[in-house]
C-alpha atoms as a PDB file:
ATOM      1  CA  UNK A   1     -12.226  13.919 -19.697  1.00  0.00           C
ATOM      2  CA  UNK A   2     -12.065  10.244 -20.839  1.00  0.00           C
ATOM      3  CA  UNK A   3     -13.830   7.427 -19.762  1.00  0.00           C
ATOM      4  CA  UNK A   4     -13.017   5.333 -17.423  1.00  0.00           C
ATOM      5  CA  UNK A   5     -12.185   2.785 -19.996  1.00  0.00           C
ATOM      6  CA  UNK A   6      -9.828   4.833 -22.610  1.00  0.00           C
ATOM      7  CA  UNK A   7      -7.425   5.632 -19.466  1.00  0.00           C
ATOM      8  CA  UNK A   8      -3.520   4.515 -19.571  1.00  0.00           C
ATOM      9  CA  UNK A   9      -3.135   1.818 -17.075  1.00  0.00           C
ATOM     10  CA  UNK A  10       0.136   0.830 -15.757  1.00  0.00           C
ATOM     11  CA  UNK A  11       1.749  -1.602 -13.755  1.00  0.00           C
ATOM     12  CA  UNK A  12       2.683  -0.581 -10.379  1.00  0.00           C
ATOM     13  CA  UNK A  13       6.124  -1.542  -9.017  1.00  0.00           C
ATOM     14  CA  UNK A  14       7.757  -0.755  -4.979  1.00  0.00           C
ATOM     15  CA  UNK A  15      10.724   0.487  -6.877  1.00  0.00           C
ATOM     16  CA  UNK A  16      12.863   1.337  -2.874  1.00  0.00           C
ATOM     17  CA  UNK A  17      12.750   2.320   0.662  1.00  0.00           C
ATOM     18  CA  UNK A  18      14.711   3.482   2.573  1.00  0.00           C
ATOM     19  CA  UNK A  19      14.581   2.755   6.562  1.00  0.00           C
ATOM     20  CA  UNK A  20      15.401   6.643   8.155  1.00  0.00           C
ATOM     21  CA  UNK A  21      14.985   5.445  11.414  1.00  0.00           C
ATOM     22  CA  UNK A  22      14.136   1.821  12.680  1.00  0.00           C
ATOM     23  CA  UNK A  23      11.391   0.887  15.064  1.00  0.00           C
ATOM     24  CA  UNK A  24      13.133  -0.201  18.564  1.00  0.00           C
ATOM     25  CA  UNK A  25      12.877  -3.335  20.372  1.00  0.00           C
ATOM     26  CA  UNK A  26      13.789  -6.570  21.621  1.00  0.00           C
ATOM     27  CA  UNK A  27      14.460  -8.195  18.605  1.00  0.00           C
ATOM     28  CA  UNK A  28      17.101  -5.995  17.019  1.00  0.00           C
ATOM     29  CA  UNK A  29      16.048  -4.909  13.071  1.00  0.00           C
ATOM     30  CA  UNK A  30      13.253  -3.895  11.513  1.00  0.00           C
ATOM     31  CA  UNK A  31      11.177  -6.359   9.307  1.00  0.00           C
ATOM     32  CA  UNK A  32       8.794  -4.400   7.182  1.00  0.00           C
ATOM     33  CA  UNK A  33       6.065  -5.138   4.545  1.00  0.00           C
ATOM     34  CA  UNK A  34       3.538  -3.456   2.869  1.00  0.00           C
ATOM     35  CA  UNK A  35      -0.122  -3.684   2.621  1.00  0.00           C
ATOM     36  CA  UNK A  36      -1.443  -1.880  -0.707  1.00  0.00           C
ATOM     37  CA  UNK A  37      -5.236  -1.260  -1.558  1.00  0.00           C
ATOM     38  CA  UNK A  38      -5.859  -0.133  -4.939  1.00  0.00           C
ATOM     39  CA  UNK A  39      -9.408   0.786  -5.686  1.00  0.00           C
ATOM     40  CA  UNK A  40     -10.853   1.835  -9.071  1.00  0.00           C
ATOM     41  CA  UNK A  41     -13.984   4.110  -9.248  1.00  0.00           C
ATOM     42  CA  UNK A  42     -15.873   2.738 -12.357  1.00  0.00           C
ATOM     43  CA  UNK A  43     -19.046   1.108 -12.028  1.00  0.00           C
ATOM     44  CA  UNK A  44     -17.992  -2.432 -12.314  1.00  0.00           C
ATOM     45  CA  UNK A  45     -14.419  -1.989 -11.267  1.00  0.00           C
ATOM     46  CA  UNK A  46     -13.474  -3.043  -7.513  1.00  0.00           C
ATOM     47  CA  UNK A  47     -10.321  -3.252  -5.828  1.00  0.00           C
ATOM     48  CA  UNK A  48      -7.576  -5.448  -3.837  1.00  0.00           C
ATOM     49  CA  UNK A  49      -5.279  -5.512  -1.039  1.00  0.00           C
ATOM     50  CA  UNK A  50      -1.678  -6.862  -1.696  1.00  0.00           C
ATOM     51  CA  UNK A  51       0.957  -8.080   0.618  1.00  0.00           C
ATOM     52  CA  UNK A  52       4.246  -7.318  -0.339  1.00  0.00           C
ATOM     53  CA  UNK A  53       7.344  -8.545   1.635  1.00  0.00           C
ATOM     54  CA  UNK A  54      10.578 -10.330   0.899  1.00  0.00           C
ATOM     55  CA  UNK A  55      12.115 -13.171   3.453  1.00  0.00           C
ATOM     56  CA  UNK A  56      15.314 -10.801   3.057  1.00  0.00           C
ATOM     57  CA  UNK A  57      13.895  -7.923   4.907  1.00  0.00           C
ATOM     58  CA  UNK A  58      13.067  -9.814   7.905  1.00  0.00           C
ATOM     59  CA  UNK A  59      15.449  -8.637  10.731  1.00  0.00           C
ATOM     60  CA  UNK A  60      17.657  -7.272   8.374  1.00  0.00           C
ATOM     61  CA  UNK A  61      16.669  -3.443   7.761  1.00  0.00           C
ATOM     62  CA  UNK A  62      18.499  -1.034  10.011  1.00  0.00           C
ATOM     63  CA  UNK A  63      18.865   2.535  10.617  1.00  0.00           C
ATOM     64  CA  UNK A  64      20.434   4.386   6.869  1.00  0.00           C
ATOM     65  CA  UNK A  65      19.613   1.167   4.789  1.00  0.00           C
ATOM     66  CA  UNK A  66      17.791   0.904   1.159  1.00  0.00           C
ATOM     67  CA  UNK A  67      16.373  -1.990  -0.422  1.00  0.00           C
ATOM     68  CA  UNK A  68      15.959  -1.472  -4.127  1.00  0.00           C
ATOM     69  CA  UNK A  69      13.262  -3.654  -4.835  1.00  0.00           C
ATOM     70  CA  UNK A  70      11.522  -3.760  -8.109  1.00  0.00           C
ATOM     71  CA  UNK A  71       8.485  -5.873  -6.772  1.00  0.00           C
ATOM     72  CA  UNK A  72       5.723  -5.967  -8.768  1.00  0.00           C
ATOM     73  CA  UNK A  73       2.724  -5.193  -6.875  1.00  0.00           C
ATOM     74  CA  UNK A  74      -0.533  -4.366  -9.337  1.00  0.00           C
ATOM     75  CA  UNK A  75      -1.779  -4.918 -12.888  1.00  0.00           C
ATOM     76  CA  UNK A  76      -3.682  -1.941 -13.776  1.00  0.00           C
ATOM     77  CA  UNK A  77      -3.162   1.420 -12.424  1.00  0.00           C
ATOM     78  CA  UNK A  78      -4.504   5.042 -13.393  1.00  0.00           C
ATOM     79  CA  UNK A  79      -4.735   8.170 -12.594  1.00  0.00           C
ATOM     80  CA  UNK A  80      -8.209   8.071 -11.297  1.00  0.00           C
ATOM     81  CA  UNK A  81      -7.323   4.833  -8.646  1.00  0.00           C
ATOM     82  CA  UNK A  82      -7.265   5.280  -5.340  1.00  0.00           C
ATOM     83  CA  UNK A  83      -3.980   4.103  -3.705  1.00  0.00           C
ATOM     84  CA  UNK A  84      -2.827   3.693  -0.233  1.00  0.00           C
ATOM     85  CA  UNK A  85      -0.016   2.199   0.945  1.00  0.00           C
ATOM     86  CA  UNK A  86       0.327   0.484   4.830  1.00  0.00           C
ATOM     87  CA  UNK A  87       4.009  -0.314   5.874  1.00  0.00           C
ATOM     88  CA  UNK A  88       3.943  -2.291   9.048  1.00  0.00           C
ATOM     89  CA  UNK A  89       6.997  -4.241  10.846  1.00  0.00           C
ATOM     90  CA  UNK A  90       6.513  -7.749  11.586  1.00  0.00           C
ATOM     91  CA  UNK A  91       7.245  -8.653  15.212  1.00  0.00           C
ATOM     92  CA  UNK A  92       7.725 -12.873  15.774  1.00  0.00           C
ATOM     93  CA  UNK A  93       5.686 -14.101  11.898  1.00  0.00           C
ATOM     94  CA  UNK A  94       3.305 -11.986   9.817  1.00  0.00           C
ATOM     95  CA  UNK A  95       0.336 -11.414  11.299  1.00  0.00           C
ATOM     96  CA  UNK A  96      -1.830 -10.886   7.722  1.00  0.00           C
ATOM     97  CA  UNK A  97      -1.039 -14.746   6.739  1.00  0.00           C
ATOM     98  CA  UNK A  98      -3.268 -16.069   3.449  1.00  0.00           C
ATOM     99  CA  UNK A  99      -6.346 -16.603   5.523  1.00  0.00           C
ATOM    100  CA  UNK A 100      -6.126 -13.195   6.686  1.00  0.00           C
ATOM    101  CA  UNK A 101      -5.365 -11.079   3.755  1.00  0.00           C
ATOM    102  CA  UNK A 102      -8.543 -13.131   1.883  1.00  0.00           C
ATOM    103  CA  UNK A 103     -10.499 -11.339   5.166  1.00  0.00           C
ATOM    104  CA  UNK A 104      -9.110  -7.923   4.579  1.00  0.00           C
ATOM    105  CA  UNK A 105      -9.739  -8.148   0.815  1.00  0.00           C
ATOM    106  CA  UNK A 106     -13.368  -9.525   1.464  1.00  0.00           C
ATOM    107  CA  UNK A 107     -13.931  -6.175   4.178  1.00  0.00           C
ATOM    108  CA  UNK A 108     -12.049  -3.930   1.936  1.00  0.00           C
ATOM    109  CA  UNK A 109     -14.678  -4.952  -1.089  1.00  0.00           C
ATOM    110  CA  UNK A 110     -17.153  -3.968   0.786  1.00  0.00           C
ATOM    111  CA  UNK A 111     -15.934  -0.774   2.472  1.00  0.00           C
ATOM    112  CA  UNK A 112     -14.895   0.091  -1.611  1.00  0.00           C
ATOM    113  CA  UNK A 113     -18.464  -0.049  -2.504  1.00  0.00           C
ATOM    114  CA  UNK A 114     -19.942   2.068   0.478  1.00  0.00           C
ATOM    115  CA  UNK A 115     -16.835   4.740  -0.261  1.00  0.00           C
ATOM    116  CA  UNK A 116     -17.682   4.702  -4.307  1.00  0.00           C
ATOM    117  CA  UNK A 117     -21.680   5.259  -3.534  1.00  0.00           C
ATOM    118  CA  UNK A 118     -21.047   8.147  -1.269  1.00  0.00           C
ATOM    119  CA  UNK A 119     -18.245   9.771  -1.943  1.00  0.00           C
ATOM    120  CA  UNK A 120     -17.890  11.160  -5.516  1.00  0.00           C
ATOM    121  CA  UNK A 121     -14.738  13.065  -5.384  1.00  0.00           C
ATOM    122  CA  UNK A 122     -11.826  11.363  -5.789  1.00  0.00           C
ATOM    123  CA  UNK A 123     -10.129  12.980  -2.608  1.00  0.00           C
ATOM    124  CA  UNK A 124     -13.257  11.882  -0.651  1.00  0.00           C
ATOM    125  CA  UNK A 125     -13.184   8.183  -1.961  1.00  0.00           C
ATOM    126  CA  UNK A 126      -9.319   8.082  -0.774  1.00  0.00           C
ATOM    127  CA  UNK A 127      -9.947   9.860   2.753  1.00  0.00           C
ATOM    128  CA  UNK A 128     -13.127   7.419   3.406  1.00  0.00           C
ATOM    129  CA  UNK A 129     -11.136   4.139   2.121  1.00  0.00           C
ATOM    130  CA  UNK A 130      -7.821   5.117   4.356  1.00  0.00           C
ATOM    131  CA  UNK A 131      -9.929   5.198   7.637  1.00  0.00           C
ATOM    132  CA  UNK A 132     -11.468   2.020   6.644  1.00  0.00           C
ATOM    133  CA  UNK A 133      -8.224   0.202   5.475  1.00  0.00           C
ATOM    134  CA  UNK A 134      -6.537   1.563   8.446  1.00  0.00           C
ATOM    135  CA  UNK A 135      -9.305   0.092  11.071  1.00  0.00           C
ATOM    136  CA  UNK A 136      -9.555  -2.953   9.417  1.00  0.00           C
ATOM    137  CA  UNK A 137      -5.612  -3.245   9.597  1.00  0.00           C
ATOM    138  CA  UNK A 138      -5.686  -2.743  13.131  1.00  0.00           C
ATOM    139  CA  UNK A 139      -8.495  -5.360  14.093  1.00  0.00           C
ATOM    140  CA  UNK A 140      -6.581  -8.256  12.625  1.00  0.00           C
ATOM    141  CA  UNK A 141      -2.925  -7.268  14.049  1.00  0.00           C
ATOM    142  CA  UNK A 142      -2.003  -9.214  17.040  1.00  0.00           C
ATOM    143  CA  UNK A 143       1.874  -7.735  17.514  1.00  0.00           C
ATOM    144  CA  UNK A 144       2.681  -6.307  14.193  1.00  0.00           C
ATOM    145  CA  UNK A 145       2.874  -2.457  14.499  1.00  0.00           C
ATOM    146  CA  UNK A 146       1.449  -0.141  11.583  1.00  0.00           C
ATOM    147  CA  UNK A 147       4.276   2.133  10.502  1.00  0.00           C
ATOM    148  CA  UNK A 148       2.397   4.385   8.778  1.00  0.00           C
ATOM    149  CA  UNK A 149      -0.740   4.759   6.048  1.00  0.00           C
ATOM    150  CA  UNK A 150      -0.862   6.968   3.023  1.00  0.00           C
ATOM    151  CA  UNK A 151      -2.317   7.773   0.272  1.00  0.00           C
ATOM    152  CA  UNK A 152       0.484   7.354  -3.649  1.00  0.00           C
ATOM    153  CA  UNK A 153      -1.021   9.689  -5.736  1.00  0.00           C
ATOM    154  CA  UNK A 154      -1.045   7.727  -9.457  1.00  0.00           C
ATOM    155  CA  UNK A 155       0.691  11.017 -11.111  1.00  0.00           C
ATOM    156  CA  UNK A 156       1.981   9.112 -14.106  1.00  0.00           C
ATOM    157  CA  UNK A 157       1.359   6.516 -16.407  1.00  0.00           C
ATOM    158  CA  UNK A 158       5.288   5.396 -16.412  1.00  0.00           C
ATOM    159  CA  UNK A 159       7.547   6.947 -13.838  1.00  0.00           C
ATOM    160  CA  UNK A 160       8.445   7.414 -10.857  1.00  0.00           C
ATOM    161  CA  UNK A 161       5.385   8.195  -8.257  1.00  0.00           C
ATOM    162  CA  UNK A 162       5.856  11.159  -5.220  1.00  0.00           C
ATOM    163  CA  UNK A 163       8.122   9.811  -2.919  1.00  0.00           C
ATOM    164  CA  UNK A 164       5.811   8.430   0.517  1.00  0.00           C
ATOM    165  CA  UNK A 165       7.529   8.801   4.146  1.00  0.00           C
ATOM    166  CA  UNK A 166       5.605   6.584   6.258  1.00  0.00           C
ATOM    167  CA  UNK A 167       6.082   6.450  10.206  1.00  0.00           C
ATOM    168  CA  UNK A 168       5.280   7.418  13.420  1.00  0.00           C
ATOM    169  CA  UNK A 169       7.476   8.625  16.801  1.00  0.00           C
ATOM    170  CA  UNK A 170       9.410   5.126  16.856  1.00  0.00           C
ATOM    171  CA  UNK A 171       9.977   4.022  13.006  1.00  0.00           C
ATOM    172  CA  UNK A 172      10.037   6.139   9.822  1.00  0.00           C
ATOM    173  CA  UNK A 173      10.795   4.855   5.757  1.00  0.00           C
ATOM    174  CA  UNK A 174      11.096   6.527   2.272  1.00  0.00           C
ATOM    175  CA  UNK A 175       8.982   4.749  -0.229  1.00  0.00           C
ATOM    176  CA  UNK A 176       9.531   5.287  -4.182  1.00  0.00           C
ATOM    177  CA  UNK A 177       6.482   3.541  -6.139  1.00  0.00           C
ATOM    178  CA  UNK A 178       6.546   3.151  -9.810  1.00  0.00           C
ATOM    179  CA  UNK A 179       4.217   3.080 -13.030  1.00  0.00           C
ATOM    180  CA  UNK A 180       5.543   1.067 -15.977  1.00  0.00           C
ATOM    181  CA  UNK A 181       3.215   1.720 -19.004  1.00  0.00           C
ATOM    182  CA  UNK A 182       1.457  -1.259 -20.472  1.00  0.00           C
ATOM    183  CA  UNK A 183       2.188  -2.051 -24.049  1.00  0.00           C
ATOM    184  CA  UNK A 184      -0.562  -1.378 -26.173  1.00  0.00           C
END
Protein backbone atom coordinates (compact mmCIF):
# COMPACT_ATOMS: atom_id res chain seq x y z
CA UNK A 1 0.00 0.00 0.00
CA UNK A 2 1.22 3.64 -0.33
CA UNK A 3 2.03 6.02 2.09
CA UNK A 4 0.09 8.22 3.47
CA UNK A 5 1.73 10.90 1.49
CA UNK A 6 1.73 9.41 -2.30
CA UNK A 7 -2.28 9.10 -1.93
CA UNK A 8 -4.71 11.01 -4.58
CA UNK A 9 -6.39 13.70 -2.70
CA UNK A 10 -9.43 15.34 -3.93
CA UNK A 11 -11.63 18.04 -3.30
CA UNK A 12 -14.84 17.20 -1.78
CA UNK A 13 -18.03 18.85 -3.11
CA UNK A 14 -22.16 18.38 -1.58
CA UNK A 15 -22.98 17.80 -5.17
CA UNK A 16 -27.43 17.38 -4.03
CA UNK A 17 -30.04 16.37 -1.66
CA UNK A 18 -32.91 15.62 -1.89
CA UNK A 19 -35.59 16.27 1.08
CA UNK A 20 -37.84 12.63 1.01
CA UNK A 21 -39.73 13.69 3.74
CA UNK A 22 -39.57 17.04 5.78
CA UNK A 23 -39.29 17.37 9.51
CA UNK A 24 -42.85 18.77 10.88
CA UNK A 25 -43.54 21.76 12.80
CA UNK A 26 -44.61 25.11 13.53
CA UNK A 27 -42.67 26.86 11.22
CA UNK A 28 -43.63 25.27 7.92
CA UNK A 29 -40.22 24.02 5.75
CA UNK A 30 -37.34 22.46 6.48
CA UNK A 31 -34.00 24.46 6.79
CA UNK A 32 -31.12 22.07 6.69
CA UNK A 33 -27.26 22.24 6.90
CA UNK A 34 -24.57 20.09 7.25
CA UNK A 35 -21.87 19.55 9.69
CA UNK A 36 -18.82 17.54 8.03
CA UNK A 37 -15.72 16.15 10.02
CA UNK A 38 -13.02 14.95 7.93
CA UNK A 39 -10.19 13.32 9.77
CA UNK A 40 -6.92 12.02 8.28
CA UNK A 41 -4.98 9.15 10.00
CA UNK A 42 -1.26 10.12 9.39
CA UNK A 43 0.88 11.05 12.10
CA UNK A 44 0.86 14.74 11.71
CA UNK A 45 -2.38 15.04 9.86
CA UNK A 46 -5.58 16.23 11.96
CA UNK A 47 -8.91 17.08 10.94
CA UNK A 48 -11.91 19.78 10.73
CA UNK A 49 -15.48 20.30 11.06
CA UNK A 50 -17.26 22.37 8.29
CA UNK A 51 -20.55 24.09 8.23
CA UNK A 52 -22.20 24.04 5.13
CA UNK A 53 -25.56 25.86 4.51
CA UNK A 54 -26.98 28.29 2.00
CA UNK A 55 -29.47 31.36 3.13
CA UNK A 56 -31.69 29.71 0.24
CA UNK A 57 -32.46 26.59 2.07
CA UNK A 58 -33.79 28.24 5.03
CA UNK A 59 -37.61 27.56 5.13
CA UNK A 60 -37.60 26.71 1.73
CA UNK A 61 -37.02 22.76 1.40
CA UNK A 62 -40.22 20.77 1.30
CA UNK A 63 -41.39 17.35 0.91
CA UNK A 64 -40.02 15.89 -3.08
CA UNK A 65 -37.52 18.89 -3.44
CA UNK A 66 -33.63 18.79 -4.64
CA UNK A 67 -31.12 21.34 -4.29
CA UNK A 68 -28.24 20.78 -6.65
CA UNK A 69 -25.60 22.36 -4.90
CA UNK A 70 -22.04 22.13 -5.93
CA UNK A 71 -20.65 23.56 -2.54
CA UNK A 72 -17.32 23.09 -1.96
CA UNK A 73 -16.75 21.70 1.34
CA UNK A 74 -12.88 20.23 1.79
CA UNK A 75 -9.40 20.54 0.29
CA UNK A 76 -7.88 17.24 0.55
CA UNK A 77 -9.67 14.05 0.61
CA UNK A 78 -8.56 10.24 0.32
CA UNK A 79 -9.41 7.12 0.55
CA UNK A 80 -7.97 6.49 3.91
CA UNK A 81 -10.04 9.82 5.62
CA UNK A 82 -12.52 9.36 7.81
CA UNK A 83 -15.77 11.18 6.81
CA UNK A 84 -19.00 11.80 8.47
CA UNK A 85 -21.55 13.83 7.54
CA UNK A 86 -24.34 15.55 10.26
CA UNK A 87 -27.49 17.09 8.52
CA UNK A 88 -29.46 18.98 11.07
CA UNK A 89 -32.56 21.51 10.47
CA UNK A 90 -32.28 24.83 11.87
CA UNK A 91 -35.26 25.84 14.01
CA UNK A 92 -35.41 30.06 14.72
CA UNK A 93 -31.06 30.87 13.65
CA UNK A 94 -28.24 28.33 13.56
CA UNK A 95 -27.36 27.14 16.59
CA UNK A 96 -23.39 26.20 15.55
CA UNK A 97 -22.68 30.15 14.91
CA UNK A 98 -18.62 31.01 14.40
CA UNK A 99 -17.94 30.87 18.09
CA UNK A 100 -19.40 27.57 18.21
CA UNK A 101 -18.10 25.69 15.31
CA UNK A 102 -14.31 27.05 16.57
CA UNK A 103 -15.59 24.86 19.94
CA UNK A 104 -16.59 21.81 18.03
CA UNK A 105 -13.42 21.94 15.90
CA UNK A 106 -11.23 22.52 19.11
CA UNK A 107 -13.26 19.11 20.87
CA UNK A 108 -13.24 17.32 17.65
CA UNK A 109 -9.13 17.80 17.56
CA UNK A 110 -8.94 16.31 20.45
CA UNK A 111 -11.42 13.42 20.26
CA UNK A 112 -9.30 12.82 16.56
CA UNK A 113 -6.22 12.23 18.48
CA UNK A 114 -7.65 9.83 21.26
CA UNK A 115 -9.60 7.86 18.14
CA UNK A 116 -6.11 7.76 15.94
CA UNK A 117 -4.02 6.38 19.20
CA UNK A 118 -6.48 3.66 19.88
CA UNK A 119 -8.13 2.66 17.19
CA UNK A 120 -5.99 1.41 14.25
CA UNK A 121 -8.49 0.20 11.83
CA UNK A 122 -9.94 2.47 9.76
CA UNK A 123 -13.61 1.22 10.52
CA UNK A 124 -12.74 1.62 14.25
CA UNK A 125 -11.33 5.27 13.86
CA UNK A 126 -14.80 6.16 11.98
CA UNK A 127 -17.16 4.26 14.59
CA UNK A 128 -15.13 5.98 17.66
CA UNK A 129 -15.11 9.62 15.88
CA UNK A 130 -19.11 9.33 14.95
CA UNK A 131 -20.05 8.79 18.69
CA UNK A 132 -17.85 11.58 19.58
CA UNK A 133 -18.96 14.04 16.77
CA UNK A 134 -22.43 13.04 17.43
CA UNK A 135 -22.24 13.88 21.43
CA UNK A 136 -20.46 16.82 20.93
CA UNK A 137 -23.23 17.93 18.32
CA UNK A 138 -25.79 17.39 20.75
CA UNK A 139 -24.21 19.36 23.80
CA UNK A 140 -24.06 22.60 21.88
CA UNK A 141 -27.70 22.38 20.14
CA UNK A 142 -30.22 24.45 21.87
CA UNK A 143 -33.40 23.81 19.24
CA UNK A 144 -31.75 22.61 16.15
CA UNK A 145 -32.63 18.88 15.63
CA UNK A 146 -29.88 16.34 14.25
CA UNK A 147 -31.34 14.71 11.16
CA UNK A 148 -29.13 12.13 10.94
CA UNK A 149 -25.09 11.14 11.19
CA UNK A 150 -23.13 8.97 8.84
CA UNK A 151 -20.27 7.91 7.83
CA UNK A 152 -19.29 8.93 3.20
CA UNK A 153 -17.09 6.35 2.45
CA UNK A 154 -14.12 8.30 0.20
CA UNK A 155 -14.56 5.45 -2.68
CA UNK A 156 -13.02 7.61 -5.37
CA UNK A 157 -10.58 10.04 -6.13
CA UNK A 158 -13.09 11.95 -8.72
CA UNK A 159 -16.70 10.88 -8.77
CA UNK A 160 -19.52 10.58 -7.41
CA UNK A 161 -19.42 9.16 -3.57
CA UNK A 162 -22.34 6.34 -2.25
CA UNK A 163 -25.35 8.11 -2.04
CA UNK A 164 -26.06 8.95 2.18
CA UNK A 165 -29.90 8.91 3.43
CA UNK A 166 -29.80 10.67 6.59
CA UNK A 167 -32.95 10.86 9.01
CA UNK A 168 -34.86 9.73 11.66
CA UNK A 169 -38.95 8.97 12.27
CA UNK A 170 -39.82 12.80 11.49
CA UNK A 171 -37.28 14.03 8.59
CA UNK A 172 -35.32 11.99 6.01
CA UNK A 173 -32.73 13.44 2.86
CA UNK A 174 -30.66 11.90 -0.03
CA UNK A 175 -27.17 13.22 0.00
CA UNK A 176 -24.77 12.84 -3.21
CA UNK A 177 -21.05 13.93 -2.15
CA UNK A 178 -18.39 14.35 -4.68
CA UNK A 179 -14.48 13.96 -5.26
CA UNK A 180 -12.98 16.23 -7.93
CA UNK A 181 -9.31 15.13 -8.49
CA UNK A 182 -6.64 17.69 -7.81
CA UNK A 183 -4.45 18.65 -10.68
CA UNK A 184 -1.15 17.44 -10.32
Amino acid sequence: MAAESDLHHGFLYLDRFTCVQEKEGLLGRDSPYFLVFVGHAGPGDGCDVIRVRHPDWEGAIATGDTRVTDVWVHHAVHGTSTVLVALLEQDWQCDIDDAVLDGLRREMSAHWRHCRETASRPDDRADKAAVLFERSLRRVMRNDHLIGLAPLPITTDHGALPVLTLGGEDARYRTVFRVRALVP
